[in-house]
PDB file of N, CA and C in Angstrom:
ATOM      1  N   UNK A   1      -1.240  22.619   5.272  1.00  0.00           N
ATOM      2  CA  UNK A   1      -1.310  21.275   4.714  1.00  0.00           C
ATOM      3  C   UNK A   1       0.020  20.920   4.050  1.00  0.00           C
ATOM      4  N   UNK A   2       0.608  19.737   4.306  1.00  0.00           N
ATOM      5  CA  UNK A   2       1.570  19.370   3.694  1.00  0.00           C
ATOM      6  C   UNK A   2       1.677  18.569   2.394  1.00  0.00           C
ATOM      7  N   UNK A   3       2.106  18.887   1.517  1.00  0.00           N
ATOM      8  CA  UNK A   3       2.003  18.677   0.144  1.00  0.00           C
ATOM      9  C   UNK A   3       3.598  18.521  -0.577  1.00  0.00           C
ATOM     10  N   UNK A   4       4.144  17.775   0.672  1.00  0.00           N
ATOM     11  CA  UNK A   4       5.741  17.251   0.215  1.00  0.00           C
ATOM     12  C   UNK A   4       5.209  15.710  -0.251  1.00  0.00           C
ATOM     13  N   UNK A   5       6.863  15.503  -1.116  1.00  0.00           N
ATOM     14  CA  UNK A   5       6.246  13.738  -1.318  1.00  0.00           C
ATOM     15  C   UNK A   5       6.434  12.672  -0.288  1.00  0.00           C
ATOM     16  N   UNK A   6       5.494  11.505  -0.708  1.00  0.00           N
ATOM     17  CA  UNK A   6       5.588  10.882   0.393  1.00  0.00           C
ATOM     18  C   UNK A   6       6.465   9.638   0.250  1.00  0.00           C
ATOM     19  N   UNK A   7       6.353   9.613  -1.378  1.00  0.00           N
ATOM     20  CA  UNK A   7       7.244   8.462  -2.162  1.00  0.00           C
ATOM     21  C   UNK A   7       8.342   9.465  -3.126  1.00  0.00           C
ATOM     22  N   UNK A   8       9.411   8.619  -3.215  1.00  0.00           N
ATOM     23  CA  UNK A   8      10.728   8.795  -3.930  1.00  0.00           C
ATOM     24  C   UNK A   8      10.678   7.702  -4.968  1.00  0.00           C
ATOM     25  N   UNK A   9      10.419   8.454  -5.919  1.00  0.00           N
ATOM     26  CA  UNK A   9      11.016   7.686  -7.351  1.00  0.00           C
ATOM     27  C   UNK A   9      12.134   8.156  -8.316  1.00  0.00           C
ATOM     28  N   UNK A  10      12.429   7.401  -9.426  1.00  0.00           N
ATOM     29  CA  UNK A  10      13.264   7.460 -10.799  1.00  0.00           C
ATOM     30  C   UNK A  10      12.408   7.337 -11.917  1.00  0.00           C
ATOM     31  N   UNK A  11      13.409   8.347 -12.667  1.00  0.00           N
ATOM     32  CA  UNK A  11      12.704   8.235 -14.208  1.00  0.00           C
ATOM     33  C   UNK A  11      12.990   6.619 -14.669  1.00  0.00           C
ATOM     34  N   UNK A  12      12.348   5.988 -16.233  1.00  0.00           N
ATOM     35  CA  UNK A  12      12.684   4.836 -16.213  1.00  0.00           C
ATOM     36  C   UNK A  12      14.506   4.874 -16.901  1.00  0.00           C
ATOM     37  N   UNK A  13      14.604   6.291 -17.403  1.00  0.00           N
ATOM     38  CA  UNK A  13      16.243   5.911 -18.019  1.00  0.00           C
ATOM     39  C   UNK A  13      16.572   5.958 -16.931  1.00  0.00           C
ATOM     40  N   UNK A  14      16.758   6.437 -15.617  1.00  0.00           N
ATOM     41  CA  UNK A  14      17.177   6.598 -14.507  1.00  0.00           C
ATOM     42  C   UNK A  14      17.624   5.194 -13.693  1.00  0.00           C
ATOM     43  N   UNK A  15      16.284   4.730 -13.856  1.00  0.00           N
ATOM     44  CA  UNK A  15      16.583   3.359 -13.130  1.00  0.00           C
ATOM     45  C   UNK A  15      17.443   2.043 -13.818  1.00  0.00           C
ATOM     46  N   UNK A  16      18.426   2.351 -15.293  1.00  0.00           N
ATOM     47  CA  UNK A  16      18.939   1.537 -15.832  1.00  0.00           C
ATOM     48  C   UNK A  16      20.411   2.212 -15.177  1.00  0.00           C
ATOM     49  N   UNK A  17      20.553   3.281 -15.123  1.00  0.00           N
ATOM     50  CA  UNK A  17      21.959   3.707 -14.258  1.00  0.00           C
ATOM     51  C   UNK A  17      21.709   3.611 -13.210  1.00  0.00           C
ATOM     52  N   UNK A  18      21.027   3.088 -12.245  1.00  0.00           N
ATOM     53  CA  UNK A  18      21.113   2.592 -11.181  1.00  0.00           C
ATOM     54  C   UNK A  18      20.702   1.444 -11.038  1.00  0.00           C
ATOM     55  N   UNK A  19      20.533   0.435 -11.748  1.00  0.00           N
ATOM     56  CA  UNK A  19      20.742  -0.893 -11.642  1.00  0.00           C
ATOM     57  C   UNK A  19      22.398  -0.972 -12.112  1.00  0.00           C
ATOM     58  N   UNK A  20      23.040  -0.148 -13.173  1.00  0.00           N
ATOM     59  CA  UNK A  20      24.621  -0.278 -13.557  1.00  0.00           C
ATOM     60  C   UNK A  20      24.928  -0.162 -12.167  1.00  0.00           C
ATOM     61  N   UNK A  21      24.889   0.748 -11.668  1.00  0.00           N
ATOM     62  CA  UNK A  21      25.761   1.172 -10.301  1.00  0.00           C
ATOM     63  C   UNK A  21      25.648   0.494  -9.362  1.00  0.00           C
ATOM     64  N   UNK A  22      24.299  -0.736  -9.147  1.00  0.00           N
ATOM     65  CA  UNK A  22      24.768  -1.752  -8.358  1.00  0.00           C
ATOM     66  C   UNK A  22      25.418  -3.074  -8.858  1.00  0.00           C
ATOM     67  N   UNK A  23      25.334  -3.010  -9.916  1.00  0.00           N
ATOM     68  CA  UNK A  23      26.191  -4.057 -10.654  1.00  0.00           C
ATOM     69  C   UNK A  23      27.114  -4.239 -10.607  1.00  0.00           C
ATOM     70  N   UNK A  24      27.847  -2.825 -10.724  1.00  0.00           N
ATOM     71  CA  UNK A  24      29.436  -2.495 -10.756  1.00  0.00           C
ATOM     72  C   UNK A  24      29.603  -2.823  -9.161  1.00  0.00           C
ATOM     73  N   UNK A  25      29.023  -3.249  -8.566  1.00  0.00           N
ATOM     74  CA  UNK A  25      29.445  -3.500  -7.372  1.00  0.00           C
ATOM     75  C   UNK A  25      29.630  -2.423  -6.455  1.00  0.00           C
ATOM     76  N   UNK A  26      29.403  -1.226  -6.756  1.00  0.00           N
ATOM     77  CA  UNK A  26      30.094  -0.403  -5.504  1.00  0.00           C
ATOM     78  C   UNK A  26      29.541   0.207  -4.858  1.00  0.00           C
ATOM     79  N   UNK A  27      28.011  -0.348  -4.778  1.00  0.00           N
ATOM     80  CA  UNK A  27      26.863   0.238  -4.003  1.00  0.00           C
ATOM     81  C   UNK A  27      26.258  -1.367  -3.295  1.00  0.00           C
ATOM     82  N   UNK A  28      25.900  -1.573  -2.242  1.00  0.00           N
ATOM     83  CA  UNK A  28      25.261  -2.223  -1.708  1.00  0.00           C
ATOM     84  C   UNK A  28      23.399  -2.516  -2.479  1.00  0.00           C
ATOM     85  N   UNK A  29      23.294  -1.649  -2.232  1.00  0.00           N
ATOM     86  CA  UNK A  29      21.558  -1.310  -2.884  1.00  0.00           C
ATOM     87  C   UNK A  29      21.456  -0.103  -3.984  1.00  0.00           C
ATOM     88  N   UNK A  30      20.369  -0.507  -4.387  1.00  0.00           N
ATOM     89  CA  UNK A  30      20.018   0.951  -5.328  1.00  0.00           C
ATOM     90  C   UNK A  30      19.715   1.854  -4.522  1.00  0.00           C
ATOM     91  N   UNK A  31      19.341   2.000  -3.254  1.00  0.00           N
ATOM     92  CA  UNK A  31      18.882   3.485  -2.128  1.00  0.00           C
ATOM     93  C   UNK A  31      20.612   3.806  -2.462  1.00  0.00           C
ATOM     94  N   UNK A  32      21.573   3.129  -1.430  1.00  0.00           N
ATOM     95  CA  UNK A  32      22.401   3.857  -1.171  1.00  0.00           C
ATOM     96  C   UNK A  32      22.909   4.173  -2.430  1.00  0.00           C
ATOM     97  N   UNK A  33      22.872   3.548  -4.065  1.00  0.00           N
ATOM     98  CA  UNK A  33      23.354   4.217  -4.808  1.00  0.00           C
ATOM     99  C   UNK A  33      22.984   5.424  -4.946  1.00  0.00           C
ATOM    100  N   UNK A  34      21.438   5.643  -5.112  1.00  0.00           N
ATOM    101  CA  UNK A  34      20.559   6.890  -5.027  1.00  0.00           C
ATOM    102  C   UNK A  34      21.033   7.867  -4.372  1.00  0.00           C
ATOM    103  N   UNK A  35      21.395   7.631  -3.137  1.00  0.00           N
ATOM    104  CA  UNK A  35      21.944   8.679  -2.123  1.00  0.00           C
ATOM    105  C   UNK A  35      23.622   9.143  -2.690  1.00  0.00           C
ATOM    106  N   UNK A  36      24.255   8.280  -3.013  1.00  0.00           N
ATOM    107  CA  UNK A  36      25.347   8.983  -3.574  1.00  0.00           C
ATOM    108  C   UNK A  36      24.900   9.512  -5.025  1.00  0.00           C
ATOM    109  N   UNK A  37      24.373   9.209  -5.684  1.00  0.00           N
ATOM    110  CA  UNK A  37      23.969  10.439  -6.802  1.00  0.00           C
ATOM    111  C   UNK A  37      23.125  11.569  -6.625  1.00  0.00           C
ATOM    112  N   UNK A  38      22.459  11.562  -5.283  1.00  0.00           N
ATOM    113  CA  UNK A  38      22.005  12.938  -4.710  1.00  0.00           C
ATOM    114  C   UNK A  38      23.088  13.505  -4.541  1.00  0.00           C
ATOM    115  N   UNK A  39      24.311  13.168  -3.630  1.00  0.00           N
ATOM    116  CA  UNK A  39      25.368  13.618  -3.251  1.00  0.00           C
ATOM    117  C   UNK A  39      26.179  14.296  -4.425  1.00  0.00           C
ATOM    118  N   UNK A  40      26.078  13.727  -5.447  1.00  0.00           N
ATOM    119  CA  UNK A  40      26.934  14.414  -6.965  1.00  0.00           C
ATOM    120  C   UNK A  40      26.070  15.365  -7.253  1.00  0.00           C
ATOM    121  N   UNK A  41      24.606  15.482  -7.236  1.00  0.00           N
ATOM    122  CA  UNK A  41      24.225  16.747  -7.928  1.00  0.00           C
ATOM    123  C   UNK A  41      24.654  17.518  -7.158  1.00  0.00           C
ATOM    124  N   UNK A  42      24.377  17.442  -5.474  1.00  0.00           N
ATOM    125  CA  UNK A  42      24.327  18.838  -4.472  1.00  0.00           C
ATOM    126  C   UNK A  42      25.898  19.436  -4.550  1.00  0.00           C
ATOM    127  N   UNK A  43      26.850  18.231  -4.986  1.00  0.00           N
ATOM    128  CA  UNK A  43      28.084  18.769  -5.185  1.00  0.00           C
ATOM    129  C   UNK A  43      28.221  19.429  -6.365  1.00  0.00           C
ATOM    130  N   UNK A  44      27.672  19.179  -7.218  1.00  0.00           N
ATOM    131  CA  UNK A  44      27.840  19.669  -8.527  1.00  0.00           C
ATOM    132  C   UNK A  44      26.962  21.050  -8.669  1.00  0.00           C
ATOM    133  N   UNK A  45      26.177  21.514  -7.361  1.00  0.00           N
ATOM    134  CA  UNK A  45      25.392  22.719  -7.198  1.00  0.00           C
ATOM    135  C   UNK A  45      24.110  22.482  -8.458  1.00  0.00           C
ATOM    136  N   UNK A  46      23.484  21.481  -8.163  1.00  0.00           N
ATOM    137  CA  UNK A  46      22.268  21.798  -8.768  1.00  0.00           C
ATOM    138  C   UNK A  46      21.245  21.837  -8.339  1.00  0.00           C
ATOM    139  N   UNK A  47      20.355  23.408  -9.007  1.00  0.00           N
ATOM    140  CA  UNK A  47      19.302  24.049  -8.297  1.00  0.00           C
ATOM    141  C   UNK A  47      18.277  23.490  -8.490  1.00  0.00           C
ATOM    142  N   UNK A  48      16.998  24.189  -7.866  1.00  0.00           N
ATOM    143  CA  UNK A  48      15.711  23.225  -6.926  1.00  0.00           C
ATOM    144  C   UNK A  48      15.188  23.450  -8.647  1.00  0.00           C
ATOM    145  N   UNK A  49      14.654  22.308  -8.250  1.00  0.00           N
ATOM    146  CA  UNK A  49      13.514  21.156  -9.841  1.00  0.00           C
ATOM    147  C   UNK A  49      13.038  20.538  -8.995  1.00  0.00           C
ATOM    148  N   UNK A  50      11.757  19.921  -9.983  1.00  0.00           N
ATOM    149  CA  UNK A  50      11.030  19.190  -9.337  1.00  0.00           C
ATOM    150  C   UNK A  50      11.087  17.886 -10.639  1.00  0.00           C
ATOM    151  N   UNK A  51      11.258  16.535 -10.205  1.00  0.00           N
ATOM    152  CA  UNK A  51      11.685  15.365 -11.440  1.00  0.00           C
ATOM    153  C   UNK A  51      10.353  15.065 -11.846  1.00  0.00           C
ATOM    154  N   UNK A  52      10.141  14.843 -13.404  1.00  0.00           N
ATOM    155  CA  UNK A  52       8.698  14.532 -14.217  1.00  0.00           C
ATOM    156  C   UNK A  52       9.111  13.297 -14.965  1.00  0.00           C
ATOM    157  N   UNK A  53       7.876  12.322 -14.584  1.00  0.00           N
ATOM    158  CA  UNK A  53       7.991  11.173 -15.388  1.00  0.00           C
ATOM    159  C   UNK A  53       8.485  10.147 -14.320  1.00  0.00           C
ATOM    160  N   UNK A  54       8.192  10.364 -13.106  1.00  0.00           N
ATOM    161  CA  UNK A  54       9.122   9.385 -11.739  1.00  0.00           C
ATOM    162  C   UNK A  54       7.711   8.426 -11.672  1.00  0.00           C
ATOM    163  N   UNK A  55       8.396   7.109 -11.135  1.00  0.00           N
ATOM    164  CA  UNK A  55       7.883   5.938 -10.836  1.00  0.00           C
ATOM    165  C   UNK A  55       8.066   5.866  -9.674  1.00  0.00           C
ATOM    166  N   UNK A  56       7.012   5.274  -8.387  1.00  0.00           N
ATOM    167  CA  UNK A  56       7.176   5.096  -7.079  1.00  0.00           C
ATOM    168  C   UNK A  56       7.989   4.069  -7.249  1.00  0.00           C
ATOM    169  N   UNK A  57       9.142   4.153  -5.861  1.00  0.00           N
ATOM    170  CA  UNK A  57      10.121   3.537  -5.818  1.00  0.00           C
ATOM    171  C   UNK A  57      10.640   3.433  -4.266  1.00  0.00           C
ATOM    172  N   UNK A  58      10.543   4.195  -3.883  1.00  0.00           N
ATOM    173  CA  UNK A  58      10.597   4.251  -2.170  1.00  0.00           C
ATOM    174  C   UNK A  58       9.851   4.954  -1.290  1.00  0.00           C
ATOM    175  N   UNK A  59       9.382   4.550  -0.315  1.00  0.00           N
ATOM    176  CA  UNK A  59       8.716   5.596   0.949  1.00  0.00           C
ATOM    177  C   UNK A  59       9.764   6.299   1.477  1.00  0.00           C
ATOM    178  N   UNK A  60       9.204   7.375   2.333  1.00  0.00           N
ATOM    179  CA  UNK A  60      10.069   8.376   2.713  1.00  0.00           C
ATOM    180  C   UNK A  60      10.499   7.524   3.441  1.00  0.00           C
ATOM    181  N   UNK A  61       9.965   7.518   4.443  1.00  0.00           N
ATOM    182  CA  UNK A  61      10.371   6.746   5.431  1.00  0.00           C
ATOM    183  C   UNK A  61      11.491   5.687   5.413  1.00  0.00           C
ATOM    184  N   UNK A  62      11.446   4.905   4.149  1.00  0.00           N
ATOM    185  CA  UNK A  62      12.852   4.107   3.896  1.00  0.00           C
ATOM    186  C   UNK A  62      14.164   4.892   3.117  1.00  0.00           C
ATOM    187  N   UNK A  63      13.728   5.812   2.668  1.00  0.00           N
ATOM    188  CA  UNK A  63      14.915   6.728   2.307  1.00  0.00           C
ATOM    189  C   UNK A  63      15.580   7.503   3.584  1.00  0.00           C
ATOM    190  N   UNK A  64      14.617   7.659   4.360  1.00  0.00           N
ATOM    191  CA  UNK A  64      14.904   9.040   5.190  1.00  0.00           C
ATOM    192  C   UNK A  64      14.751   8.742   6.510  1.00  0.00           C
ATOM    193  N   UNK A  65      14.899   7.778   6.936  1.00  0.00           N
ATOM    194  CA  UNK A  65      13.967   6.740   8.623  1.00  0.00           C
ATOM    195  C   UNK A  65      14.004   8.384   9.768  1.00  0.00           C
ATOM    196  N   UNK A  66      15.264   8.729   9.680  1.00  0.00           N
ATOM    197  CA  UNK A  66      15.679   9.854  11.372  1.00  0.00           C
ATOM    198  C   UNK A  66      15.225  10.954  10.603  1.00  0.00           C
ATOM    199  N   UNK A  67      15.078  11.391   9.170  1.00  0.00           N
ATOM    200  CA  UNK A  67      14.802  12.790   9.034  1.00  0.00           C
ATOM    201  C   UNK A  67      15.952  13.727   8.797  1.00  0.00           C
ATOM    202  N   UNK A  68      16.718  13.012   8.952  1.00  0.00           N
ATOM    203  CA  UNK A  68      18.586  13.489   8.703  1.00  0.00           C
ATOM    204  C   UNK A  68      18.476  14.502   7.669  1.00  0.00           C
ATOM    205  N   UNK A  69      18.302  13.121   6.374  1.00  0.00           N
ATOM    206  CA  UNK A  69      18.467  13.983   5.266  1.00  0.00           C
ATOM    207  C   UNK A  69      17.507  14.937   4.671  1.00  0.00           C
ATOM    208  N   UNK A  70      16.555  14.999   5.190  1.00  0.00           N
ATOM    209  CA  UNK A  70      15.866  16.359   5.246  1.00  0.00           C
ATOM    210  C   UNK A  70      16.401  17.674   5.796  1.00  0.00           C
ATOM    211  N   UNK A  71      16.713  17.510   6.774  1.00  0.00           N
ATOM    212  CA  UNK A  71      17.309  18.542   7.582  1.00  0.00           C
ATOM    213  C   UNK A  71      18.440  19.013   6.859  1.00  0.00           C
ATOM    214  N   UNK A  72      19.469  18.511   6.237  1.00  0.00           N
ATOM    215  CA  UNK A  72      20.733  18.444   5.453  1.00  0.00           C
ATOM    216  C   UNK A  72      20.139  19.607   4.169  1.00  0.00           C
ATOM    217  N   UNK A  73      18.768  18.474   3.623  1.00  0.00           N
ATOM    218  CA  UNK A  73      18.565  19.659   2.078  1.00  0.00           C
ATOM    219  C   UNK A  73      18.213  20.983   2.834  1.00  0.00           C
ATOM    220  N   UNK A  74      17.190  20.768   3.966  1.00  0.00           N
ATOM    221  CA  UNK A  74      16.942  22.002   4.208  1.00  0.00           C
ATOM    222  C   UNK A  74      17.745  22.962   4.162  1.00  0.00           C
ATOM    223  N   UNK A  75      19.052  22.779   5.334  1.00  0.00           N
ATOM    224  CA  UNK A  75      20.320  23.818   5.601  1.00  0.00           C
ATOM    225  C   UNK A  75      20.690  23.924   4.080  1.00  0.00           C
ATOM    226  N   UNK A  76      20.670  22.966   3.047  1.00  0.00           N
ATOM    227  CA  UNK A  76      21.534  23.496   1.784  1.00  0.00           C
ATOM    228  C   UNK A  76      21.085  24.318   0.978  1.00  0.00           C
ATOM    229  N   UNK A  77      19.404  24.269   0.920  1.00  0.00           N
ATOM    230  CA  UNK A  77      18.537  24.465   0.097  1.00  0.00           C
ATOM    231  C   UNK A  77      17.301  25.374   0.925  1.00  0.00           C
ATOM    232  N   UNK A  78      17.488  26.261   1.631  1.00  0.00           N
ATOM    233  CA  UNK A  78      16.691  26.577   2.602  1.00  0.00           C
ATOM    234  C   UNK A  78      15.376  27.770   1.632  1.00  0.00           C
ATOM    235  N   UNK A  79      14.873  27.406   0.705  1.00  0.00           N
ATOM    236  CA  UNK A  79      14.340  28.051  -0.271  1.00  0.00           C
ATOM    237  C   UNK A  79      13.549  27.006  -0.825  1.00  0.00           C
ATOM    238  N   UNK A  80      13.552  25.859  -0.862  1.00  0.00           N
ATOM    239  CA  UNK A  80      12.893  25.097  -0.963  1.00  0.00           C
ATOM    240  C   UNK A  80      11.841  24.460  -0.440  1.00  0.00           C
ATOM    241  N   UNK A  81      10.481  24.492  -0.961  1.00  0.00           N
ATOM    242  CA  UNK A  81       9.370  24.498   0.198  1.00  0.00           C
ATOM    243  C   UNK A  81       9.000  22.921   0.016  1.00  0.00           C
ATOM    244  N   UNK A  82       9.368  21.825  -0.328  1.00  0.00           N
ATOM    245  CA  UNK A  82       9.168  20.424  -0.314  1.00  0.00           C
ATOM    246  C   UNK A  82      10.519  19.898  -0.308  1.00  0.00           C
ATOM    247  N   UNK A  83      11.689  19.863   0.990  1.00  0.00           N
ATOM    248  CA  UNK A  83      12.451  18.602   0.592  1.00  0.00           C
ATOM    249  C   UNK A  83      12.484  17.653  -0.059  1.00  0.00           C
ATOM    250  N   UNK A  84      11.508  16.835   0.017  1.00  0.00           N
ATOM    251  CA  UNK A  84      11.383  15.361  -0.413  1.00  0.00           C
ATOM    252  C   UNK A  84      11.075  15.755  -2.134  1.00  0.00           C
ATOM    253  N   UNK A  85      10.166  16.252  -2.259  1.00  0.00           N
ATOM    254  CA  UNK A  85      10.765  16.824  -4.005  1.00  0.00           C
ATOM    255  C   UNK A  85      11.913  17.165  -3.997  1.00  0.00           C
ATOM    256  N   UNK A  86      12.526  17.780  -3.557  1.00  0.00           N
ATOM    257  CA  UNK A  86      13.980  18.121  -4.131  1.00  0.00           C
ATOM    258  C   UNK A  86      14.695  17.042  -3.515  1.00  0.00           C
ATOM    259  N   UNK A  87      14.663  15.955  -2.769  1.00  0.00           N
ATOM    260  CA  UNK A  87      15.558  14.992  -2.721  1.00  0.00           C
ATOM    261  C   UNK A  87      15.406  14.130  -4.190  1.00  0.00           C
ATOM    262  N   UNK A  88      14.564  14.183  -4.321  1.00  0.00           N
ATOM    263  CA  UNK A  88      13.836  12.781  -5.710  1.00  0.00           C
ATOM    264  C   UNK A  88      14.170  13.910  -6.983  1.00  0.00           C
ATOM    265  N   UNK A  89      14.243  15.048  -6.870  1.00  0.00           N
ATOM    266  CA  UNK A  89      15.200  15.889  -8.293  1.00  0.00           C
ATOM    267  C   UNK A  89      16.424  15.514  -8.183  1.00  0.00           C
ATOM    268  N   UNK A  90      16.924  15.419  -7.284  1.00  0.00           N
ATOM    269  CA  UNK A  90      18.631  15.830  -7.017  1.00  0.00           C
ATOM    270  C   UNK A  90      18.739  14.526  -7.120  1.00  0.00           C
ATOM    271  N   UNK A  91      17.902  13.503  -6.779  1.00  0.00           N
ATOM    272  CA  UNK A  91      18.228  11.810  -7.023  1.00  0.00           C
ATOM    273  C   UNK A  91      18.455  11.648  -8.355  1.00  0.00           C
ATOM    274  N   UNK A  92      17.326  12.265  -9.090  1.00  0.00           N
ATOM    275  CA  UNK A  92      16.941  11.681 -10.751  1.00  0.00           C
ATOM    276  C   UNK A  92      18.518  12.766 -11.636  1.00  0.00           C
ATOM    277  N   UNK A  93      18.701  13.934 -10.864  1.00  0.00           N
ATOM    278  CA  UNK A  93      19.339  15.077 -11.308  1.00  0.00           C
ATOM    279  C   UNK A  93      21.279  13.764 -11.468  1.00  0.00           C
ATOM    280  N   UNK A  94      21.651  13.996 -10.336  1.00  0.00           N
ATOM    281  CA  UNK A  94      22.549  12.785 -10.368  1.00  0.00           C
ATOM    282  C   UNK A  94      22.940  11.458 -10.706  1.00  0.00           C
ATOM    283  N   UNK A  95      21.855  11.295 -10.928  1.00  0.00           N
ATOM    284  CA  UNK A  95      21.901   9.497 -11.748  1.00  0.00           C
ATOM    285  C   UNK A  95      22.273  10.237 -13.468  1.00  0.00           C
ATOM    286  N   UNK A  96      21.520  10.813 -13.734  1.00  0.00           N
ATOM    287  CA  UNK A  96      21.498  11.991 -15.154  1.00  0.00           C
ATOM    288  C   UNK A  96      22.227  11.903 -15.441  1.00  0.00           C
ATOM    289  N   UNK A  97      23.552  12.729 -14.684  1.00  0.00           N
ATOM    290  CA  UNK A  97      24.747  13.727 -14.471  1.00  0.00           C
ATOM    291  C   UNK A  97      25.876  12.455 -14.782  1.00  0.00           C
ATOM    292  N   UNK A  98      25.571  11.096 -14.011  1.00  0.00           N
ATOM    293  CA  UNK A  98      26.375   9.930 -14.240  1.00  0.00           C
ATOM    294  C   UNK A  98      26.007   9.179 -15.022  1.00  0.00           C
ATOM    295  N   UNK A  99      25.290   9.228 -15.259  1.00  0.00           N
ATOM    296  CA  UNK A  99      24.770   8.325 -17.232  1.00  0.00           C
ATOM    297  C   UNK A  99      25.818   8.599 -18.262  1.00  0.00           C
ATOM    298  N   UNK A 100      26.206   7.318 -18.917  1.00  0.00           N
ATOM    299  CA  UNK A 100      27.522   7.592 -19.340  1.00  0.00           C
ATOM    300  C   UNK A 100      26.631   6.875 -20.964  1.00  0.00           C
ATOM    301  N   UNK A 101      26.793   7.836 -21.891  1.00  0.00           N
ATOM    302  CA  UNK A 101      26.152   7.500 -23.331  1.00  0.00           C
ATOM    303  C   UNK A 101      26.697   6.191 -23.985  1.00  0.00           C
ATOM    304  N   UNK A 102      27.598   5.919 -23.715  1.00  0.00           N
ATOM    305  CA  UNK A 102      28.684   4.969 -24.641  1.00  0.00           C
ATOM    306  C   UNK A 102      28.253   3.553 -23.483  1.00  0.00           C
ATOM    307  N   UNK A 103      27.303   3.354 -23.043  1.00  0.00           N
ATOM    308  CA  UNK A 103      26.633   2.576 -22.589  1.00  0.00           C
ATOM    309  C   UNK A 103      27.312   1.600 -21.241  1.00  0.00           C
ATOM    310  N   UNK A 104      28.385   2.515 -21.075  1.00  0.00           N
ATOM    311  CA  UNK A 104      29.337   1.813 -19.998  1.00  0.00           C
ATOM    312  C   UNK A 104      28.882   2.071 -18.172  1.00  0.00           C
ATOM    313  N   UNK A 105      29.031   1.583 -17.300  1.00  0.00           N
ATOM    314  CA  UNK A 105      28.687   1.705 -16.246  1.00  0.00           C
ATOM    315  C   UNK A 105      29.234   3.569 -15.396  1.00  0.00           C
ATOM    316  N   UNK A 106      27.759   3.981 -15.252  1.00  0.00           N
ATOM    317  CA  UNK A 106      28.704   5.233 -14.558  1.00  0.00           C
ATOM    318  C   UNK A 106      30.109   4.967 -13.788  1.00  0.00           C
ATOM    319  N   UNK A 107      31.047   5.918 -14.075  1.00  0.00           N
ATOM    320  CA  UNK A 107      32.070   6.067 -13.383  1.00  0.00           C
ATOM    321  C   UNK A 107      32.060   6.638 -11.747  1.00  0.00           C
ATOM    322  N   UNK A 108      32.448   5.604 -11.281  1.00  0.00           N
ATOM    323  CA  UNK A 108      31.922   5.712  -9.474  1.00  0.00           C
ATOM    324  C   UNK A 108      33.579   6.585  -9.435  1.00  0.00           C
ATOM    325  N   UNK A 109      34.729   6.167  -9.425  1.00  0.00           N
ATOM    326  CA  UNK A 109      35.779   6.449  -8.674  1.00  0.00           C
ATOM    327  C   UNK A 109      35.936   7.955  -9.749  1.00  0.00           C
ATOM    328  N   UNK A 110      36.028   7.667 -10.914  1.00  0.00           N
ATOM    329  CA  UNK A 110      35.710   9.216 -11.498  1.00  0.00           C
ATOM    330  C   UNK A 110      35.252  10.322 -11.123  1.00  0.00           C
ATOM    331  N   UNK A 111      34.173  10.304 -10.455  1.00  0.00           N
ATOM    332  CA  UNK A 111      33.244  11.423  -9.990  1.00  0.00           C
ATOM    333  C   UNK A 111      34.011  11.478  -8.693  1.00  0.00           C
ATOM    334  N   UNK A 112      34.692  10.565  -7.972  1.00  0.00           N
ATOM    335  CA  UNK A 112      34.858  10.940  -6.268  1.00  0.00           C
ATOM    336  C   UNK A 112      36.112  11.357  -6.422  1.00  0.00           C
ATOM    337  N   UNK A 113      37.250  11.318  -7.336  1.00  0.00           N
ATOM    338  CA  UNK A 113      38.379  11.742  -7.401  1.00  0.00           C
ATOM    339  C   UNK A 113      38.778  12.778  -8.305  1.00  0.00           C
ATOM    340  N   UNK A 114      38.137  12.902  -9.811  1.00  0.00           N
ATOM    341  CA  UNK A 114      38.508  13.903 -10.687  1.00  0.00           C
ATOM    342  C   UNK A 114      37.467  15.129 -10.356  1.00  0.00           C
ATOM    343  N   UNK A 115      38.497  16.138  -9.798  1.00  0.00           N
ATOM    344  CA  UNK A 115      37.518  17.708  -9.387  1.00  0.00           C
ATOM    345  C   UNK A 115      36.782  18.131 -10.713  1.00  0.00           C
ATOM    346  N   UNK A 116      36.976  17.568 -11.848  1.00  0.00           N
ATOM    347  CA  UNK A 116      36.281  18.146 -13.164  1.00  0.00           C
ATOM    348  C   UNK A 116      34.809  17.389 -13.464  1.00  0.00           C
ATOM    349  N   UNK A 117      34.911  16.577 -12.637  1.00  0.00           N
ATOM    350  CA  UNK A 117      33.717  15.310 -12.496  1.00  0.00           C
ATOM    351  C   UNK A 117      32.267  16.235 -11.608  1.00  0.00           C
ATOM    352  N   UNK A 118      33.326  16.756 -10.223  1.00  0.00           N
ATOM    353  CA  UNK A 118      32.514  16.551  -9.362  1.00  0.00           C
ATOM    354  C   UNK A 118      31.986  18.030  -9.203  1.00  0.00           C
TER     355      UNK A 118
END
């Protein structure tokens, strides 16, 4: 029986750094912001969690249409027995990681250029 998720959500502090990050303009949508702050945790090597306190927010299916990025956590994370939980950790894990206290918009070009960021 499969007992992965079927929906992808954010915590609610979560979803105020990702409304910044489409503000700042440098995300099209909040998915693809989402997906680049998955991309900062897995770069930043952070291990399998499961996120508490998430609000439905997307179907798999609109996060994930081909199954790509499943396949991706799998090869990274091959110890992990629910992708889709660990996509929606590593989502909530990265938005986290770019939450900037001093209430300013995460730093997009920061994280993609300073190696101390990323």
């Amino acid at each position: 029986m499969n007992t992965d998720k079927r929906t992808i959500g954010v915590t609610n502090d979560n979803e105020r750094v990702l409304s910044d990050l489409v503000a700042s303009g440098h995300f099209g949508s909040e998915l693809e912001a989402a997906k680049f702050a998955m991309a900062v945790a897995v770069r930043r090597q952070t291990q399998i969690g499961s996120a508490e306190g998430v609000g439905t927010k997307w179907n798999v299916g609109t996060v994930d249409p081909d199954g790509s990025l499943k396949s991706v956590i799998e090869a990274l994370y091959p110890a992990a027995p629910e992708p889709y939980r660990l996509i929606e950790y590593l989502i909530n894990e990265g938005l986290k990681q770019m939450a900037s206290a001093d209430g300013l918009p995460p730093d997009v070009a920061g994280v993609l250029f300073d190696p101390a960021k990323g």
